[in-house]
Protein backbone atom coordinates (compact mmCIF):
# COMPACT_ATOMS: atom_id res chain seq x y z
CA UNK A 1 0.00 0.00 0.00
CA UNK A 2 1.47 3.34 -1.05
CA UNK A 3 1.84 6.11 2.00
CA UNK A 4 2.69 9.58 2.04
CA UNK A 5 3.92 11.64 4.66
CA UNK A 6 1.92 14.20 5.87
CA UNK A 7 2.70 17.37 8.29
CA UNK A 8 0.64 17.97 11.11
CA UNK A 9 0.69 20.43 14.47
CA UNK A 10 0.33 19.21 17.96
CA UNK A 11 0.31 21.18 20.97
CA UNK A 12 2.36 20.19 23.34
CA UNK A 13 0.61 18.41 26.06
CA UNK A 14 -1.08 16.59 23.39
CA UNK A 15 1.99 15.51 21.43
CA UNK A 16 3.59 14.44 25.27
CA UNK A 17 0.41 12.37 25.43
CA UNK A 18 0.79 10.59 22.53
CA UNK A 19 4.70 9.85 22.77
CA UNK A 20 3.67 8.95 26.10
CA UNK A 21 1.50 6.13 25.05
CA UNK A 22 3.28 5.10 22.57
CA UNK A 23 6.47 4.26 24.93
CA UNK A 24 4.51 2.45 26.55
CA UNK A 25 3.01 0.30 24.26
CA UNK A 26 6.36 0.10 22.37
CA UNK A 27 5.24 1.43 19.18
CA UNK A 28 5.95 5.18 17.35
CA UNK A 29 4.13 7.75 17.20
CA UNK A 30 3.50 7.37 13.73
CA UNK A 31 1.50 3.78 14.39
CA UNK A 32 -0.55 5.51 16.97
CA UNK A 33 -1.35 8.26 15.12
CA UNK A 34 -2.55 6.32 12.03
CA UNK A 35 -4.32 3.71 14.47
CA UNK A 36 -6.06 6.64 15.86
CA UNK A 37 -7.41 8.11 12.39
CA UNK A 38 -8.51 4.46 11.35
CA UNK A 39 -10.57 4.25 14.72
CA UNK A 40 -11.86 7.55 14.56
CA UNK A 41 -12.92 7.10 10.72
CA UNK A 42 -14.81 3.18 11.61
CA UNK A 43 -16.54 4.88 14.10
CA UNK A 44 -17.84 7.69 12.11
CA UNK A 45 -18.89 5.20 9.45
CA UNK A 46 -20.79 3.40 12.08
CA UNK A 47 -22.78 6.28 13.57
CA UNK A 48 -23.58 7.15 10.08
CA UNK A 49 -25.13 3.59 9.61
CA UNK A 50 -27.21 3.97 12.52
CA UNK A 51 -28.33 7.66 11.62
CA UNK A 52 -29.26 6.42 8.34
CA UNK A 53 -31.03 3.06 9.61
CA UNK A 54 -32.92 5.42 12.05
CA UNK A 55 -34.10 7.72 9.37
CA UNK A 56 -35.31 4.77 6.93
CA UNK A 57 -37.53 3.39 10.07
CA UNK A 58 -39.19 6.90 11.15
CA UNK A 59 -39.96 7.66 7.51
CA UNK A 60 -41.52 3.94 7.42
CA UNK A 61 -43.19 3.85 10.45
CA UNK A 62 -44.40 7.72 10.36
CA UNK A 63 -42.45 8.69 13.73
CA UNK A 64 -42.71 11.96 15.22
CA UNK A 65 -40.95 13.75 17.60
CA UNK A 66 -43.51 13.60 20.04
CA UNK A 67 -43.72 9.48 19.79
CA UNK A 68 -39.76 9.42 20.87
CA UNK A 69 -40.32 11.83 23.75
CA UNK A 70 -43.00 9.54 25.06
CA UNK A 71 -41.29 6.80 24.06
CA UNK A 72 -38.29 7.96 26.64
CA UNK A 73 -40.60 9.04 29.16
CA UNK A 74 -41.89 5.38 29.37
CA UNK A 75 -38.70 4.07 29.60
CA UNK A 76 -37.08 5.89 32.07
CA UNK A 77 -40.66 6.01 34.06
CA UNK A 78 -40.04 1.97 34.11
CA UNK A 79 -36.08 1.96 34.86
CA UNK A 80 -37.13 3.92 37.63
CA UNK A 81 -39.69 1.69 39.23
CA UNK A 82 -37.16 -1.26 39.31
């Protein structure tokens, strides 16, 4: 797979953080960096899913705004009971 270096600012603190971690877990701060941005990006993609799997069931089940409020009102109403 083809790379390409790329320049980026850290303040710091932050940039103490990360060489701090990455002592300890005995890797460079390159690795952790790159690790980072491929967690960061799967877990955007994932939200996304869910936004978009929410939207397809309120526009197929006709949900308002309303029904979710009373929906969590329920709920909670119930956790609190136990």
């Amino acid at each position: 797979m083809k790379s390409s270096t790329v320049n980026i600012s850290f303040n710091d603190e932050l940039l103490r953080q990360i060489d701090q971690v990455a002592r300890q877990e005995s890797r460079s701060r390159s690795e952790l960096i790159r690790e980072a941005a491929r967690n960061y990006l799967e877990r955007k993609q994932r939200w996304n899913q869910i936004f978009a799997f929410s939207e397809s069931q309120v526009k197929r089940k006709n949900i308002k705004e309303e029904d979710i409020t009373e929906e969590i009102s329920n709920y909670r109403e119930t956790y609190r009971k136990r």
